[in-house]
PDB file of N, CA and C in Angstrom:
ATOM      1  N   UNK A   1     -39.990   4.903 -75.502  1.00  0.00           N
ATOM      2  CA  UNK A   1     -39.140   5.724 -74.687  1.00  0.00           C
ATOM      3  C   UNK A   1     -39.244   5.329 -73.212  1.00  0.00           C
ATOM      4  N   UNK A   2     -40.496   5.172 -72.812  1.00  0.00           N
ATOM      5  CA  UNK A   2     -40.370   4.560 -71.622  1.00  0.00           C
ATOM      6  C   UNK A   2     -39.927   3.607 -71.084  1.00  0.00           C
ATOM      7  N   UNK A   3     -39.628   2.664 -71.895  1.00  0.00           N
ATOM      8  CA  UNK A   3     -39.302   0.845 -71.549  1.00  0.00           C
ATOM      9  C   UNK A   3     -37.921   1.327 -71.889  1.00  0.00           C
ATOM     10  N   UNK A   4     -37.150   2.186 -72.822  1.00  0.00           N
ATOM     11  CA  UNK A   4     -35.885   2.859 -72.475  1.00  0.00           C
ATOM     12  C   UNK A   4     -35.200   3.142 -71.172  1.00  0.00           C
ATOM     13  N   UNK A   5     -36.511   3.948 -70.808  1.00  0.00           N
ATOM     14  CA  UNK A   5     -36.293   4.855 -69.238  1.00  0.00           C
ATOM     15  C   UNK A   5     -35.841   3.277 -68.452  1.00  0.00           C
ATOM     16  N   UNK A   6     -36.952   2.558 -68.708  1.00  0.00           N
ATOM     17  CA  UNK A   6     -37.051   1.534 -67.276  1.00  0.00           C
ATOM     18  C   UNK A   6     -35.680   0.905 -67.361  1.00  0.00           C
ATOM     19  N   UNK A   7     -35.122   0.452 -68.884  1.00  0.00           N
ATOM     20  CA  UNK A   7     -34.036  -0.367 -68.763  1.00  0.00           C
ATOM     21  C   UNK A   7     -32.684   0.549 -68.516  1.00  0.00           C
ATOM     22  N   UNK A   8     -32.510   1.753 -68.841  1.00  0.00           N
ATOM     23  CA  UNK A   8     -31.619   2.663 -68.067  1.00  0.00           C
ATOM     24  C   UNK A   8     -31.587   2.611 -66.426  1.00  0.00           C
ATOM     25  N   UNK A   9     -32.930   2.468 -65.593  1.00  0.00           N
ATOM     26  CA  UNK A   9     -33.043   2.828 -64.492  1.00  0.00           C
ATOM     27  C   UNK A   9     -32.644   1.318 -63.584  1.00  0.00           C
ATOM     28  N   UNK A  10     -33.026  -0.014 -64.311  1.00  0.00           N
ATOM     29  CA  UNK A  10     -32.582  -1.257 -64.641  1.00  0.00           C
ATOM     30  C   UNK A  10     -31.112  -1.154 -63.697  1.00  0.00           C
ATOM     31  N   UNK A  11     -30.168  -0.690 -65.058  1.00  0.00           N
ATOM     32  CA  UNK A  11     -29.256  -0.593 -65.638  1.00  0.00           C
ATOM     33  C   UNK A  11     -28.270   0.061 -64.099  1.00  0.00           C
ATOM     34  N   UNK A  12     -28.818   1.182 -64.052  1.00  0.00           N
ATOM     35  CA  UNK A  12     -28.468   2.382 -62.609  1.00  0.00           C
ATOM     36  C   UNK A  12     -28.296   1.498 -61.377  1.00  0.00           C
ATOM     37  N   UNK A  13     -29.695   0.695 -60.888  1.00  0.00           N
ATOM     38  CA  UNK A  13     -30.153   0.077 -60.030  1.00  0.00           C
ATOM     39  C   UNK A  13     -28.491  -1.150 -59.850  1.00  0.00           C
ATOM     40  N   UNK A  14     -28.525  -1.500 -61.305  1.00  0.00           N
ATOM     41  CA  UNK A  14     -27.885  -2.817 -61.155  1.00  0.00           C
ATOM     42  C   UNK A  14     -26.138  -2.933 -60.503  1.00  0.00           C
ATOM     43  N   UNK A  15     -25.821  -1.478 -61.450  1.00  0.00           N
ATOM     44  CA  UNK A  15     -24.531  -0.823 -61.082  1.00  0.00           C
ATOM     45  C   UNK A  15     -24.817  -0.588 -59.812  1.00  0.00           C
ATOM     46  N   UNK A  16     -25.163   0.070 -59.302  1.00  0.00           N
ATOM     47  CA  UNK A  16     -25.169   0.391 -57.554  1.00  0.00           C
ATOM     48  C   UNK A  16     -25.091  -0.780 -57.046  1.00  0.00           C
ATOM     49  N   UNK A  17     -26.106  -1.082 -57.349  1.00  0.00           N
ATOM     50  CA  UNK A  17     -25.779  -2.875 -56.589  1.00  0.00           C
ATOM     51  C   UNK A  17     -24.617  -3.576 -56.622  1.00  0.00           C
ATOM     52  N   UNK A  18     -23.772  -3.863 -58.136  1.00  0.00           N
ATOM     53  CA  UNK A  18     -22.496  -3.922 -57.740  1.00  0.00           C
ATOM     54  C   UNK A  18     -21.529  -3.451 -57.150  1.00  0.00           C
ATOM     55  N   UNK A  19     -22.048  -2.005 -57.287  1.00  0.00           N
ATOM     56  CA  UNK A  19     -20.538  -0.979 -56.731  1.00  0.00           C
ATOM     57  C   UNK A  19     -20.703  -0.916 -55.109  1.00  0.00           C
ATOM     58  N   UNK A  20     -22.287  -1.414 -54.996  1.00  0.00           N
ATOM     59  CA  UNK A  20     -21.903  -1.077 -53.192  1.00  0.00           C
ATOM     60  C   UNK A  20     -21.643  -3.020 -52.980  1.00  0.00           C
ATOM     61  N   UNK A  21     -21.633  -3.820 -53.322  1.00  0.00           N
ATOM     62  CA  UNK A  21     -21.320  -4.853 -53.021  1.00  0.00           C
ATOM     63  C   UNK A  21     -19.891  -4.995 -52.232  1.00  0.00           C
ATOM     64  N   UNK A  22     -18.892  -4.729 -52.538  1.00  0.00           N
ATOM     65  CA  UNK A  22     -17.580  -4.699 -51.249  1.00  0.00           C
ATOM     66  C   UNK A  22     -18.154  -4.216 -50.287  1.00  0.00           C
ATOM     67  N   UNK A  23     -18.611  -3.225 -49.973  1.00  0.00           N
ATOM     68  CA  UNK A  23     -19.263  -2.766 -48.692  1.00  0.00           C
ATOM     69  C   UNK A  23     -20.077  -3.403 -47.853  1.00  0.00           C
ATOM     70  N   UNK A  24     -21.484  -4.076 -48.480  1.00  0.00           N
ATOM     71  CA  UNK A  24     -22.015  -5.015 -48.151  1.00  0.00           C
ATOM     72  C   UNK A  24     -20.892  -6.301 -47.663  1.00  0.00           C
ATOM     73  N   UNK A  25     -20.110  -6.858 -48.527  1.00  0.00           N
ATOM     74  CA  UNK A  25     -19.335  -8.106 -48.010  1.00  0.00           C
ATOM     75  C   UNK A  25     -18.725  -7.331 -46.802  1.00  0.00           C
ATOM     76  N   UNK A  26     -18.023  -6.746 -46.955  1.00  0.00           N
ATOM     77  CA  UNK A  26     -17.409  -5.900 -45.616  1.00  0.00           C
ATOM     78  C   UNK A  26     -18.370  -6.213 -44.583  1.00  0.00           C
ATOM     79  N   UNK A  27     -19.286  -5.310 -44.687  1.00  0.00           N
ATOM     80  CA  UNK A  27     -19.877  -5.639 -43.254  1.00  0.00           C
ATOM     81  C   UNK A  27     -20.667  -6.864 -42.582  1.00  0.00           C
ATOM     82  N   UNK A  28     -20.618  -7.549 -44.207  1.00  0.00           N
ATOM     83  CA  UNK A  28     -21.106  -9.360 -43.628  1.00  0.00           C
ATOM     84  C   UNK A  28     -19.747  -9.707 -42.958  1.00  0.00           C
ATOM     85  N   UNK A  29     -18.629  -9.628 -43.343  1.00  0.00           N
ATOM     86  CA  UNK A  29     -17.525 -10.118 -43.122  1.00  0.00           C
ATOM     87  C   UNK A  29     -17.334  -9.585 -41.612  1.00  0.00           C
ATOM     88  N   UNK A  30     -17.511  -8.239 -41.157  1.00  0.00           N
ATOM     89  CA  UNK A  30     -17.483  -7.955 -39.673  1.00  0.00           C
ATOM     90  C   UNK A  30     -18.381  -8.748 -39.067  1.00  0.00           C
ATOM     91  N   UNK A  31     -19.717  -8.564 -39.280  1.00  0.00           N
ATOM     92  CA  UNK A  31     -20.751  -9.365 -38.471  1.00  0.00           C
ATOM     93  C   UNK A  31     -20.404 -10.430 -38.209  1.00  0.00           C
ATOM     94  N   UNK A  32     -19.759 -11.507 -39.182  1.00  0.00           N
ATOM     95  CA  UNK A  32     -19.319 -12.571 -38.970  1.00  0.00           C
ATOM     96  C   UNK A  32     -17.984 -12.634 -38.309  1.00  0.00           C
ATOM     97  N   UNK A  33     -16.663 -11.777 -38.445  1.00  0.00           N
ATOM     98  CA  UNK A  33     -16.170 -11.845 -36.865  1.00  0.00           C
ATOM     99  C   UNK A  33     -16.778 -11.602 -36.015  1.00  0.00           C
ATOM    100  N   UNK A  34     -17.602 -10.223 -35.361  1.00  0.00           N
ATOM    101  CA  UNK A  34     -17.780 -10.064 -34.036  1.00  0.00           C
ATOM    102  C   UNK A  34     -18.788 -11.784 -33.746  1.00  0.00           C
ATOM    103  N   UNK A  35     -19.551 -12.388 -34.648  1.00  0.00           N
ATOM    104  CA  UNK A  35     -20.071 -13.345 -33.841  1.00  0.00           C
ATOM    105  C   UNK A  35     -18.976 -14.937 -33.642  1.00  0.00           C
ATOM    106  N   UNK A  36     -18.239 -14.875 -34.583  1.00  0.00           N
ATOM    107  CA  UNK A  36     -17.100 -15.566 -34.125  1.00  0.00           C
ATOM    108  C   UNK A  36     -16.526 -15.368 -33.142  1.00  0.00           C
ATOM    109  N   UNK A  37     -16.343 -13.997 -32.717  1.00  0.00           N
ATOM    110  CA  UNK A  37     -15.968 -13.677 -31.324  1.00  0.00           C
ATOM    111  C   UNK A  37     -16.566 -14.010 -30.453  1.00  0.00           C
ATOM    112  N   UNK A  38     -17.992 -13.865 -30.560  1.00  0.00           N
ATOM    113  CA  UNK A  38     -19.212 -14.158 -29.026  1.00  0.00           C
ATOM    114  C   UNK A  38     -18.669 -15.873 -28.840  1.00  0.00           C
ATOM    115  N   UNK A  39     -18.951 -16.630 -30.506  1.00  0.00           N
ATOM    116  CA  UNK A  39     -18.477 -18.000 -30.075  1.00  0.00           C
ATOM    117  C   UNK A  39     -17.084 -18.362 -29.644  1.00  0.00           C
ATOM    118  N   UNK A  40     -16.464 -17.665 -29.317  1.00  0.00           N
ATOM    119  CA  UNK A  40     -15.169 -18.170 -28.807  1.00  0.00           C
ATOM    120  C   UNK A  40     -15.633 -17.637 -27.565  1.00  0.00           C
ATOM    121  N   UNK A  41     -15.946 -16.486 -27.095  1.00  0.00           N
ATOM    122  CA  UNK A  41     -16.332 -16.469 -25.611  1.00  0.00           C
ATOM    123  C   UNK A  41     -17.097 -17.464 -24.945  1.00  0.00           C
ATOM    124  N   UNK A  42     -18.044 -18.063 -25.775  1.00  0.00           N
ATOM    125  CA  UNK A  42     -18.719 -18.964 -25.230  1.00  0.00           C
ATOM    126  C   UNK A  42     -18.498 -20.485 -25.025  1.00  0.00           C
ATOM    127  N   UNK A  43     -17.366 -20.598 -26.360  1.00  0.00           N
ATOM    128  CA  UNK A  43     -16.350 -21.795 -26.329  1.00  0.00           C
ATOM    129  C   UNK A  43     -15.585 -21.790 -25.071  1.00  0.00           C
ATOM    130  N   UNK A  44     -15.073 -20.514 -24.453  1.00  0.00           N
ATOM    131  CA  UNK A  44     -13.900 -20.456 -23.764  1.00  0.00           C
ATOM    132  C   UNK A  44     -14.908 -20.870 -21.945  1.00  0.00           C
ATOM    133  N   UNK A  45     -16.339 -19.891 -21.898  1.00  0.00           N
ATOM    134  CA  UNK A  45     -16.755 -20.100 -20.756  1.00  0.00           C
ATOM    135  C   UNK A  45     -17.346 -21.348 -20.644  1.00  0.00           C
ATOM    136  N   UNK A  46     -17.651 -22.339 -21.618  1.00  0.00           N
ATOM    137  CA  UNK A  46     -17.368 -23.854 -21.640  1.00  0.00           C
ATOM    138  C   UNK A  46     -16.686 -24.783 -21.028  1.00  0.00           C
ATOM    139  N   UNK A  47     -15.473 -23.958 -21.723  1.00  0.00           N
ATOM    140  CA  UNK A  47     -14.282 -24.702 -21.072  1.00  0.00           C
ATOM    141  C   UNK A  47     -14.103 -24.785 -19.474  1.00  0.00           C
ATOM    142  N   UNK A  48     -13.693 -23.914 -19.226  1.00  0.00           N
ATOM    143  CA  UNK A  48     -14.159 -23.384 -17.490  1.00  0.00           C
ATOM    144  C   UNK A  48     -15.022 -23.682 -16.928  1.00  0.00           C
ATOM    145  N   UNK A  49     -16.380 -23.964 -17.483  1.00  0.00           N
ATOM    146  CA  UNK A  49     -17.210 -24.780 -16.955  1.00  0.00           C
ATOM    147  C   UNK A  49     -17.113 -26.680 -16.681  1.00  0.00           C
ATOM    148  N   UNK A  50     -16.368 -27.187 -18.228  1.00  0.00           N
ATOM    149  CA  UNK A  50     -16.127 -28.620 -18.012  1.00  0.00           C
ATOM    150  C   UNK A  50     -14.644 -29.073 -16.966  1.00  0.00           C
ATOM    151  N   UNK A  51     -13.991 -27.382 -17.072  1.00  0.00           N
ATOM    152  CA  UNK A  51     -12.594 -27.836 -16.207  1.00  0.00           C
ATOM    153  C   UNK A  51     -13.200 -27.750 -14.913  1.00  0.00           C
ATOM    154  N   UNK A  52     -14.258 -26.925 -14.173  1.00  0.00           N
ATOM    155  CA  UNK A  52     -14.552 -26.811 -13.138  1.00  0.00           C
ATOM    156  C   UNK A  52     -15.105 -28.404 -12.440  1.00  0.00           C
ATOM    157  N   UNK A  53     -15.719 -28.712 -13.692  1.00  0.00           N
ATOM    158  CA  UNK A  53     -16.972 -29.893 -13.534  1.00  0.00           C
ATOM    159  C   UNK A  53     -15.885 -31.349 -13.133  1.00  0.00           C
ATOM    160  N   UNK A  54     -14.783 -31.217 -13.859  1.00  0.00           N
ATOM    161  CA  UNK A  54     -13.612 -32.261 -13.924  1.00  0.00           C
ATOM    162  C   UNK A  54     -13.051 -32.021 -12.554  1.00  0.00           C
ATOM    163  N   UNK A  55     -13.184 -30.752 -11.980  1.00  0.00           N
ATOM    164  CA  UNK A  55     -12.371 -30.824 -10.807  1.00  0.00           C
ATOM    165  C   UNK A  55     -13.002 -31.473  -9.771  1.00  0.00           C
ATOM    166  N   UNK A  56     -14.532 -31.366 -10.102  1.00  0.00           N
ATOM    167  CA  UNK A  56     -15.133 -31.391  -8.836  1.00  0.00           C
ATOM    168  C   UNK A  56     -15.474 -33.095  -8.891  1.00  0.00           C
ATOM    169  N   UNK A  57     -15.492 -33.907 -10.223  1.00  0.00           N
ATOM    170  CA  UNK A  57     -15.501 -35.308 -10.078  1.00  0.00           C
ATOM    171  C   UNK A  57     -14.110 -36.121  -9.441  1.00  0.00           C
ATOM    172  N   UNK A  58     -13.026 -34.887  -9.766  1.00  0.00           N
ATOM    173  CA  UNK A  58     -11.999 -35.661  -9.219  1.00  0.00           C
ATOM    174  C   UNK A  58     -12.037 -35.221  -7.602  1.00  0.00           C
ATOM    175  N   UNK A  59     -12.362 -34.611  -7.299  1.00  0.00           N
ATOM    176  CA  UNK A  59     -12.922 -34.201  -5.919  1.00  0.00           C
ATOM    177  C   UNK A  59     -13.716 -35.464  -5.452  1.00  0.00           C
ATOM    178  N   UNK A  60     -14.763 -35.392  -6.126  1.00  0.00           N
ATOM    179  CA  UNK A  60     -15.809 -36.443  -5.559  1.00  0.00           C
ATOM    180  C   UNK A  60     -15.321 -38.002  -5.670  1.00  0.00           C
ATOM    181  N   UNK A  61     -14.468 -38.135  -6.214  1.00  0.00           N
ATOM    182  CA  UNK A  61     -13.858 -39.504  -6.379  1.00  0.00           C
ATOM    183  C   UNK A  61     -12.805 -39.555  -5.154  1.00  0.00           C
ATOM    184  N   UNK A  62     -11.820 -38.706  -4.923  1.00  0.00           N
ATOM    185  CA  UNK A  62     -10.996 -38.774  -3.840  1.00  0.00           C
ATOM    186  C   UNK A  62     -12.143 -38.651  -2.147  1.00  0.00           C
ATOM    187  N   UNK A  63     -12.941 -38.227  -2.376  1.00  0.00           N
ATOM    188  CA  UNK A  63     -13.976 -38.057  -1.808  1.00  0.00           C
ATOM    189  C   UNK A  63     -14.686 -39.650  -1.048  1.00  0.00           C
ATOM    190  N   UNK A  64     -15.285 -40.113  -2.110  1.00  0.00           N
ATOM    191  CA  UNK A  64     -15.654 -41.724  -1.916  1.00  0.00           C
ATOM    192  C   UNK A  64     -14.553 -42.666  -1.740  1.00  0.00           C
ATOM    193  N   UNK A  65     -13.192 -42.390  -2.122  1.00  0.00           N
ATOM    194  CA  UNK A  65     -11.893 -43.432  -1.919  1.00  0.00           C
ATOM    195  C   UNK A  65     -11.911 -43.202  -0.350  1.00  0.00           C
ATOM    196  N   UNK A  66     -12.153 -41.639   0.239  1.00  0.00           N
ATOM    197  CA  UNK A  66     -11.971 -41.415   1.903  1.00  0.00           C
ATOM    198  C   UNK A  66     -13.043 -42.488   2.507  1.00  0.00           C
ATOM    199  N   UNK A  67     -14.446 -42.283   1.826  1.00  0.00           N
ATOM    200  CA  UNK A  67     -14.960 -42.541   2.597  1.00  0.00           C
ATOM    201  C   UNK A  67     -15.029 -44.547   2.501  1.00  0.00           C
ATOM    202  N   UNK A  68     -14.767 -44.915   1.470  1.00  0.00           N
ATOM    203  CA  UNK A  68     -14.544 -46.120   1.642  1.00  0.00           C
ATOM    204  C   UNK A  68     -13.729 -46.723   2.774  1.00  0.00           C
ATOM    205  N   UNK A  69     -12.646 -46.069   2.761  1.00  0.00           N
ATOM    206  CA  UNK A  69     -11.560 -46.333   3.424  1.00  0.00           C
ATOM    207  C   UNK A  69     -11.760 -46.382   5.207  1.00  0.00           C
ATOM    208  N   UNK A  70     -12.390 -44.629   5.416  1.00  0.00           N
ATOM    209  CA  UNK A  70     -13.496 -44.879   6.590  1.00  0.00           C
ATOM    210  C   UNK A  70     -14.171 -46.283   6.872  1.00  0.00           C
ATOM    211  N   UNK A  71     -14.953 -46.238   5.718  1.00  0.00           N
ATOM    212  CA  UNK A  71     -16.015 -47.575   6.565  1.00  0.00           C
ATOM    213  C   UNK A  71     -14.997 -48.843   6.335  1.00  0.00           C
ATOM    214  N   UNK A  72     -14.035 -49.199   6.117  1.00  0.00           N
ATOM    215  CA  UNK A  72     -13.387 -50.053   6.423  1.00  0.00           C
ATOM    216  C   UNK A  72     -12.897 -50.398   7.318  1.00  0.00           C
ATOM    217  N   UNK A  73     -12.132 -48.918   8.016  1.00  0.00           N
ATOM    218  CA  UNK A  73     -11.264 -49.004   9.145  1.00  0.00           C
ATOM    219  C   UNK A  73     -12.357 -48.775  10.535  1.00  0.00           C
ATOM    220  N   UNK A  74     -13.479 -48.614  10.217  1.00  0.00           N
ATOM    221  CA  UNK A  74     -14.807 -48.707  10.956  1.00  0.00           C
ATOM    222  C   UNK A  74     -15.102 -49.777  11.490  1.00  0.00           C
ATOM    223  N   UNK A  75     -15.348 -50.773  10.136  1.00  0.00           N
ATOM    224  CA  UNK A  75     -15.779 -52.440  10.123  1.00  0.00           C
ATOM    225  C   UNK A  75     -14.250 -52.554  11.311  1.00  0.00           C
ATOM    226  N   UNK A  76     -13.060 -52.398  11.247  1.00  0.00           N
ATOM    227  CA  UNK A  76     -12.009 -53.123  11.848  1.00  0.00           C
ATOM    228  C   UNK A  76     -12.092 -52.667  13.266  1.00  0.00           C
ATOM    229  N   UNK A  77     -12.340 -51.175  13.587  1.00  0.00           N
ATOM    230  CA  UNK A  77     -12.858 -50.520  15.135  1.00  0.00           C
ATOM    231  C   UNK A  77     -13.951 -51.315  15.724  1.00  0.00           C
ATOM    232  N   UNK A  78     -14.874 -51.779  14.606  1.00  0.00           N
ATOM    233  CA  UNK A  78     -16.071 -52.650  15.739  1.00  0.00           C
ATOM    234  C   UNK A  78     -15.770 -53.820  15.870  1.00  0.00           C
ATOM    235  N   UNK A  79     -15.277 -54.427  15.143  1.00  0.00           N
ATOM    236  CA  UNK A  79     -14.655 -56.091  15.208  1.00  0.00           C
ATOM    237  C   UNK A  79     -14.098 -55.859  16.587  1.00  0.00           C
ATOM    238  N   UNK A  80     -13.053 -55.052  16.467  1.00  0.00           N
ATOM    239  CA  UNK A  80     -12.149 -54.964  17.734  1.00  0.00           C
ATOM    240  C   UNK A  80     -12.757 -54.378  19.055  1.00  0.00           C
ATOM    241  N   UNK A  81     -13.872 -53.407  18.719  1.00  0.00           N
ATOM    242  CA  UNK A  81     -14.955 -53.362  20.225  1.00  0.00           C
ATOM    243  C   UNK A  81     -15.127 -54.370  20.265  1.00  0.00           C
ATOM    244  N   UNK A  82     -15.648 -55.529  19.440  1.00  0.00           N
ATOM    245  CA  UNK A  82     -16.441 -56.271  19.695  1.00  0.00           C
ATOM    246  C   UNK A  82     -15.560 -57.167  20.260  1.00  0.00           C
ATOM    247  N   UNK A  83     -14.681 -57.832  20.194  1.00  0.00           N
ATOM    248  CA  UNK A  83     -13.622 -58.578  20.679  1.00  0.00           C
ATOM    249  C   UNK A  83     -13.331 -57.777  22.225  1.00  0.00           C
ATOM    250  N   UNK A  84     -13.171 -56.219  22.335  1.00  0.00           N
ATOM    251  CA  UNK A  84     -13.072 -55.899  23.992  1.00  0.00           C
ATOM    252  C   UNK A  84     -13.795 -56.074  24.542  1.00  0.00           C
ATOM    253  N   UNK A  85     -15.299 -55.997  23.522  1.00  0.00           N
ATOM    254  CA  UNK A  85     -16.379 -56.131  24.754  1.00  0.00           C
ATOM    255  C   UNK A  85     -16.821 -57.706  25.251  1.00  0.00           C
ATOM    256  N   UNK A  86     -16.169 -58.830  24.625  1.00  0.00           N
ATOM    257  CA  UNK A  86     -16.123 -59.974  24.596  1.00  0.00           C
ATOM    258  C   UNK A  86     -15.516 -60.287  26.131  1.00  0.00           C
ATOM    259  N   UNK A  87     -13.820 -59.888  25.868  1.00  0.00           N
ATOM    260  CA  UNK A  87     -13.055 -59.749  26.966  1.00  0.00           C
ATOM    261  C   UNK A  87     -13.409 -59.471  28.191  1.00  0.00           C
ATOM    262  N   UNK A  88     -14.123 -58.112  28.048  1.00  0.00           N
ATOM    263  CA  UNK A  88     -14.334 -57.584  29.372  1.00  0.00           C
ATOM    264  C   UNK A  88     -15.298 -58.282  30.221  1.00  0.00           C
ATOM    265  N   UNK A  89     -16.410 -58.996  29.373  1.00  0.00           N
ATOM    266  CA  UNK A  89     -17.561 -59.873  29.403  1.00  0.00           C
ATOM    267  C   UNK A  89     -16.762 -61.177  30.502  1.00  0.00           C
ATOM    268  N   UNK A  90     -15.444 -61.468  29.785  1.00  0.00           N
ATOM    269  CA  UNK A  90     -15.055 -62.983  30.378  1.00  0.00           C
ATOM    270  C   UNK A  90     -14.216 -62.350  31.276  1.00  0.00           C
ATOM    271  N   UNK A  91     -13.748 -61.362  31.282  1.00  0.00           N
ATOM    272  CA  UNK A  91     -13.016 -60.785  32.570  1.00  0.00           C
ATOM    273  C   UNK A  91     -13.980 -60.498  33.905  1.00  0.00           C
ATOM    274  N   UNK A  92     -15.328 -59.782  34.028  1.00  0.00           N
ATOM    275  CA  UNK A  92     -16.145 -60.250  34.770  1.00  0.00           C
ATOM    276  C   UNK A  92     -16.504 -61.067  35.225  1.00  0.00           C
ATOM    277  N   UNK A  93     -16.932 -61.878  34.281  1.00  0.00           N
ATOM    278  CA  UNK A  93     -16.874 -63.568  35.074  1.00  0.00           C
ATOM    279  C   UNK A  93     -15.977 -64.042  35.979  1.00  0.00           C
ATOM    280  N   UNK A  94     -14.615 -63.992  34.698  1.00  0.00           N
ATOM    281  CA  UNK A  94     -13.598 -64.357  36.058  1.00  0.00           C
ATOM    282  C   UNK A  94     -13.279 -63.572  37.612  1.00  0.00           C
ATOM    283  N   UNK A  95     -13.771 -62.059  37.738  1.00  0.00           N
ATOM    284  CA  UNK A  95     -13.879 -61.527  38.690  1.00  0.00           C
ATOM    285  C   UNK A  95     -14.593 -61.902  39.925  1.00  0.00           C
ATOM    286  N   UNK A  96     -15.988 -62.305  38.908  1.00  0.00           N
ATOM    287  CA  UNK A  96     -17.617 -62.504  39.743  1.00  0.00           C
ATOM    288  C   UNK A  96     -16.730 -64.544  40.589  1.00  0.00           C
ATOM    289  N   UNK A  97     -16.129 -65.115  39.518  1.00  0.00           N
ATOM    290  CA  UNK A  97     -15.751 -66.153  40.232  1.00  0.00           C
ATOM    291  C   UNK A  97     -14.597 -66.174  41.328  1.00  0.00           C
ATOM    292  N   UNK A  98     -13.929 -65.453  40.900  1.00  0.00           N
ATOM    293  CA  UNK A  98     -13.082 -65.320  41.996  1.00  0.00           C
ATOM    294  C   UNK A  98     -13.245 -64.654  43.243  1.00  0.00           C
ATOM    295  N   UNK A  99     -14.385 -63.542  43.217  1.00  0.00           N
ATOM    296  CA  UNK A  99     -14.965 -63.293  44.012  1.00  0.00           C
ATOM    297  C   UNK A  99     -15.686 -64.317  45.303  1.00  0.00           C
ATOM    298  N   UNK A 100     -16.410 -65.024  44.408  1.00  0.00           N
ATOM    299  CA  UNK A 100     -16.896 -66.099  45.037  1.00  0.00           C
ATOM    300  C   UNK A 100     -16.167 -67.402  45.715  1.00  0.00           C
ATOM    301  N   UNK A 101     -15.004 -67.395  45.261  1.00  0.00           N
ATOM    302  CA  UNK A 101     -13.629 -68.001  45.715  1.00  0.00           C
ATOM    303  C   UNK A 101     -13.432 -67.555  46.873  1.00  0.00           C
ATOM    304  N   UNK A 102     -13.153 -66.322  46.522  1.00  0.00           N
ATOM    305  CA  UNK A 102     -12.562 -65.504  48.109  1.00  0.00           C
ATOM    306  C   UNK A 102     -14.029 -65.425  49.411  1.00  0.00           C
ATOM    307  N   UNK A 103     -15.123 -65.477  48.659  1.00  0.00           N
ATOM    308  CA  UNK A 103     -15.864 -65.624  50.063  1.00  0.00           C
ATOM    309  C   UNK A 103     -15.573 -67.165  50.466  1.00  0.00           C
ATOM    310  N   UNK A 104     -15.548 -68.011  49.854  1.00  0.00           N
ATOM    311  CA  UNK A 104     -15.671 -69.274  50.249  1.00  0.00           C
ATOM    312  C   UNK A 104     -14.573 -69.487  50.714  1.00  0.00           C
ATOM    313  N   UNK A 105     -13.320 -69.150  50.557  1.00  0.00           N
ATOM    314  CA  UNK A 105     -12.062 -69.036  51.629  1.00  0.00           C
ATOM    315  C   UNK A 105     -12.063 -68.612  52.872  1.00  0.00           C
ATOM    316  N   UNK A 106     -12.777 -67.423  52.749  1.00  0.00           N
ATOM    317  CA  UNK A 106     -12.869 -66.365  53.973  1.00  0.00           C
ATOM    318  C   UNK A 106     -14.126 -67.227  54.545  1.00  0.00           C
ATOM    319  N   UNK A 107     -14.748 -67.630  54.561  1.00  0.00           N
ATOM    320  CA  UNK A 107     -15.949 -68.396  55.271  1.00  0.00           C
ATOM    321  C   UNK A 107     -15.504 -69.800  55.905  1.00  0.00           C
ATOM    322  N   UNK A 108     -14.482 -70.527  54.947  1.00  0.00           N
ATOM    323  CA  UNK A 108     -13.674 -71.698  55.635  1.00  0.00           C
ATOM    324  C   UNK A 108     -12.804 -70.916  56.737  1.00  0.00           C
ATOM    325  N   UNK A 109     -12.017 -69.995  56.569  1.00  0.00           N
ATOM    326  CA  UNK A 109     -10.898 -69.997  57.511  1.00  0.00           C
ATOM    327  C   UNK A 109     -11.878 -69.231  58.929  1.00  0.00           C
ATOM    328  N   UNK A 110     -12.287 -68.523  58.326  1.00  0.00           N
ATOM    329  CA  UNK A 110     -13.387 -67.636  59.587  1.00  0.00           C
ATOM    330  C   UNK A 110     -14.541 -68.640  60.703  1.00  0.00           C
ATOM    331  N   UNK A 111     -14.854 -69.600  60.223  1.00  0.00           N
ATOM    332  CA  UNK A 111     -14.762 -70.512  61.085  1.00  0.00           C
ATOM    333  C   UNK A 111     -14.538 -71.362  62.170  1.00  0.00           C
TER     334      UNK A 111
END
């Protein structure tokens, strides 16, 4: 009678277990949207993160094209000091000589 009892109680146990089974899937089935949900939030703040990250390389690239471009037109500003300061160099001279011209004129005619 007892090993009766147990396989009746078996029996009880087993039915419940099936009959609450939709319920159980149910709420696996929610759990598993709401965390499908977290992963799409986290998919989405991803995104926004690699679009941010994309902006800022295309930033940094227009960035280094400036500054290339700078030290180019840099290299061409000192060439060209360097060429005035050349000038001004042989323009002195010719000053300092002509200078010395004009005393030596003014010293012949003053005479």
């Amino acid at each position: 009678m007892a090993k009766r009892r147990l396989n009746v109680l078996c029996l009880v146990v087993s039915l419940h277990g099936i009959l609450d089974l939709p319920n159980d899937l149910g709420d696996l089935l929610i759990l598993l949207h709401r965390l499908l949900m977290a992963l799409k939030g986290c998919l989405e703040h991803l995104y926004g993160l690699a679009l941010t990250l994309s902006e800022l390389l295309q930033a940094g690239c227009i960035l280094l094209l400036l500054l290339h471009q700078l030290l180019v037109h840099s290299r061409t500003l000192l060439r060209l000091l360097g060429q005035l300061l050349k000038n001004l160099l042989a323009l002195t001279n010719l000053l300092r000589n002509l200078r010395i011209v004009v005393h030596l004129i003014h010293s012949v005619y003053s005479s």
